[in-house]
C-alpha atoms as a PDB file:
ATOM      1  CA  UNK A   1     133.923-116.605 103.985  1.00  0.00           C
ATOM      2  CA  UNK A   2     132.147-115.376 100.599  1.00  0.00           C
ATOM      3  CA  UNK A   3     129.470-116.887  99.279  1.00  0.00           C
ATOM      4  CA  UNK A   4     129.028-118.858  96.042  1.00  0.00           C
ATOM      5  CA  UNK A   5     126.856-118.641  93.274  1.00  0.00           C
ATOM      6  CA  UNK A   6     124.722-121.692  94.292  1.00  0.00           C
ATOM      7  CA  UNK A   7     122.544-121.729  90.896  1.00  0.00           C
ATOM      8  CA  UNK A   8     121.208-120.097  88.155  1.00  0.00           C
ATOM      9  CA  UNK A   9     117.594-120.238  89.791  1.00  0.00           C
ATOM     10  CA  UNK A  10     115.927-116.863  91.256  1.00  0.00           C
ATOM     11  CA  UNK A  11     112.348-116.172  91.813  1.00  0.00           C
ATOM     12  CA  UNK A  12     110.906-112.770  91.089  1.00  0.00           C
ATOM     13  CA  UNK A  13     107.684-111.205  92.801  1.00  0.00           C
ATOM     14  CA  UNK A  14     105.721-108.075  92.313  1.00  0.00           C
ATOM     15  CA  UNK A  15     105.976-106.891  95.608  1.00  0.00           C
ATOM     16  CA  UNK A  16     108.953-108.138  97.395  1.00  0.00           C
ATOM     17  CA  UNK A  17     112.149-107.821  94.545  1.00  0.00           C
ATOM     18  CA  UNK A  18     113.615-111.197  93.377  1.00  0.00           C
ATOM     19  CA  UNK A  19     114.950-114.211  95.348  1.00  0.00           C
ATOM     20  CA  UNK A  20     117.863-116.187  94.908  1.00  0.00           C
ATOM     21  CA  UNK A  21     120.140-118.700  96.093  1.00  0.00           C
ATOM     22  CA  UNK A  22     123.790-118.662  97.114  1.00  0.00           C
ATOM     23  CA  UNK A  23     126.024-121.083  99.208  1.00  0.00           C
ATOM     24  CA  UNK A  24     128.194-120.567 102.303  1.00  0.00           C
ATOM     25  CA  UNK A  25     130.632-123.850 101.708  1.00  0.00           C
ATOM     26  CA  UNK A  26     128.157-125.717  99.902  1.00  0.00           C
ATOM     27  CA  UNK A  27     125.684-125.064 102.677  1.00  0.00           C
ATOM     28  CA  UNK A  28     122.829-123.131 100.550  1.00  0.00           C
ATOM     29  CA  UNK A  29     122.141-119.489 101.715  1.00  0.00           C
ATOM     30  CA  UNK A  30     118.759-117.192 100.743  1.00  0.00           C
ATOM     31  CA  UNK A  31     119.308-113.904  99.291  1.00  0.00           C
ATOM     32  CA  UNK A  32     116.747-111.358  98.266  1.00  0.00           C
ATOM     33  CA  UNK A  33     117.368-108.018  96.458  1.00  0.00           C
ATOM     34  CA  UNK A  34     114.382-105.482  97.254  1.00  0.00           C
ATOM     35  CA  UNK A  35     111.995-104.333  94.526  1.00  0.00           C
ATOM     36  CA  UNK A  36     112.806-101.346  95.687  1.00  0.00           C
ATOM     37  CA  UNK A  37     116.285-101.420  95.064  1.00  0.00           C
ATOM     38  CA  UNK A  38     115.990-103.082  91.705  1.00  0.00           C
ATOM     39  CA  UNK A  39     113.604 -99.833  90.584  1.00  0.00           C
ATOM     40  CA  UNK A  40     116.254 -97.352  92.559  1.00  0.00           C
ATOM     41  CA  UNK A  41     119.118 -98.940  90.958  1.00  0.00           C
ATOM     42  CA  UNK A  42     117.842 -99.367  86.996  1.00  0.00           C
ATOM     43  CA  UNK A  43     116.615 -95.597  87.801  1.00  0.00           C
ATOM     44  CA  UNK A  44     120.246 -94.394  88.398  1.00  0.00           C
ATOM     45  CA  UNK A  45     121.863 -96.538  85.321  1.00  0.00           C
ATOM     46  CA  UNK A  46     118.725 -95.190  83.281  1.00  0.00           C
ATOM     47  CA  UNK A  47     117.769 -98.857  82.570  1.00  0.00           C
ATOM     48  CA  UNK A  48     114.013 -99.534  80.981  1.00  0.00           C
ATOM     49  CA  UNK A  49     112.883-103.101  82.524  1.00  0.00           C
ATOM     50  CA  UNK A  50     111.477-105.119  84.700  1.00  0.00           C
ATOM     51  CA  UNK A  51     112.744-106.257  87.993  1.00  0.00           C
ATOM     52  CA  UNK A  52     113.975-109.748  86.533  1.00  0.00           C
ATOM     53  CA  UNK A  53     115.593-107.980  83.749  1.00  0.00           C
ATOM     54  CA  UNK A  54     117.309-105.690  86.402  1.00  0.00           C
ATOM     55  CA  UNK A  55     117.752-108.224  88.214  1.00  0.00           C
ATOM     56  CA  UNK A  56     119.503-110.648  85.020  1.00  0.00           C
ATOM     57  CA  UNK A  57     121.578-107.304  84.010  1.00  0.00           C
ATOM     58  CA  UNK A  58     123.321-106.292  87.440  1.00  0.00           C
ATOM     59  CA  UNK A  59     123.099-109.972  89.018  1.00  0.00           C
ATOM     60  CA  UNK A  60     126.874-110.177  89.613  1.00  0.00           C
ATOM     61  CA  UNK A  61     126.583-106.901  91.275  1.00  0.00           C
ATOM     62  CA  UNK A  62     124.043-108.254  93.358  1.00  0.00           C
ATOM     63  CA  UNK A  63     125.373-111.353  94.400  1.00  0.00           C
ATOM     64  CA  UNK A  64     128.673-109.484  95.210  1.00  0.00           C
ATOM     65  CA  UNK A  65     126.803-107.614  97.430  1.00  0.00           C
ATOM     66  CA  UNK A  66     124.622-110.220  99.027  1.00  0.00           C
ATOM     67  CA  UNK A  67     128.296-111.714  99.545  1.00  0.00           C
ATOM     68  CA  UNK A  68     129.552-108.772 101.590  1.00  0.00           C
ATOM     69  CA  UNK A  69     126.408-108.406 103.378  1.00  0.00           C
ATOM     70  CA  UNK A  70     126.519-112.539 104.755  1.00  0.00           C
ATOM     71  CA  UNK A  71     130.128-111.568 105.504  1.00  0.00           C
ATOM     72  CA  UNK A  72     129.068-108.255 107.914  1.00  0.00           C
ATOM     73  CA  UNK A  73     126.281-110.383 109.342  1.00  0.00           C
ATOM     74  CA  UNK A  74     123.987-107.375 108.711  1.00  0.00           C
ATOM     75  CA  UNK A  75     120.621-106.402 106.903  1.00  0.00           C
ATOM     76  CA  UNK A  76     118.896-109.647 107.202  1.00  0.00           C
ATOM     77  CA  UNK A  77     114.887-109.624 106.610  1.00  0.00           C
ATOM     78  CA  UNK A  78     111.922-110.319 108.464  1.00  0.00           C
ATOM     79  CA  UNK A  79     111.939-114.751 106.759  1.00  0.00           C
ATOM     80  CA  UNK A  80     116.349-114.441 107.739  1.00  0.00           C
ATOM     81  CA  UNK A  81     117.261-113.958 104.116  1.00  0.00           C
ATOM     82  CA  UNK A  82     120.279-112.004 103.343  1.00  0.00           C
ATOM     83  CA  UNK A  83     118.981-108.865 102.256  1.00  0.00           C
ATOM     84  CA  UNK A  84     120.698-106.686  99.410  1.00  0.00           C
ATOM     85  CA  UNK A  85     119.063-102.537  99.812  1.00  0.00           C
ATOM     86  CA  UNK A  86     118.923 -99.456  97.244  1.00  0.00           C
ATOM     87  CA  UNK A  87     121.140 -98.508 100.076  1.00  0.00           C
ATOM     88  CA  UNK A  88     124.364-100.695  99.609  1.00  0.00           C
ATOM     89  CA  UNK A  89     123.483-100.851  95.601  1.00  0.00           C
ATOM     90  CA  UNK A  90     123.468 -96.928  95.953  1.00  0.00           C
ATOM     91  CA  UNK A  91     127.339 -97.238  97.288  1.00  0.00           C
ATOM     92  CA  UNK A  92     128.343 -99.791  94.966  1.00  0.00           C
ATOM     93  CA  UNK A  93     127.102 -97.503  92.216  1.00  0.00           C
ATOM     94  CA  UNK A  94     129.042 -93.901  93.637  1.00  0.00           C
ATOM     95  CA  UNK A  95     132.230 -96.424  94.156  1.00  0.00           C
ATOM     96  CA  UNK A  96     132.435 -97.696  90.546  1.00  0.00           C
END
């Protein structure tokens, strides 16, 4: 089943990328896109920012992604959040 956007809400740290929420049936679901990821990925699309604004610009991506990831039951981190990688942003971006 794909997740949902749950909110609007993310929270955005220095050293571990930004976190956000999304919802499997209502039932709320943690998501976190790397730091590095957000730097490989605005790198790639030649985007000037900082992580939120990386984050703000490509969230759809993102969330797609985080979607697809819950769905494969793969690349979860070390606190069980569903973890998006410069990796699977990387294929998104050669598939597009």
């Amino acid at each position: 089943m794909p997740l949902t956007k749950l909110n609007d809400d993310y929270t955005a740290s220095p050293s571990h990328g930004v976190k956000f929420w999304m919802a499997d049936e209502g039932r709320p679901v943690l998501c976190r896109v790397s730091r590095e990821a957000l730097r490989d990925h605005a790198d790639r699309l030649h985007f000037e920012g900082t992580d939120e604004r990386v984050f703000k610009a490509c969230r759809e991506v993102i969330e797609q992604i985080a979607s697809d990831v819950y769905d494969s039951g793969a690349s979860v981190d070390q606190t069980g959040s569903i973890l998006v990688t410069s990796e699977a942003l990387d294929r998104v971006g050669r598939s597009a």
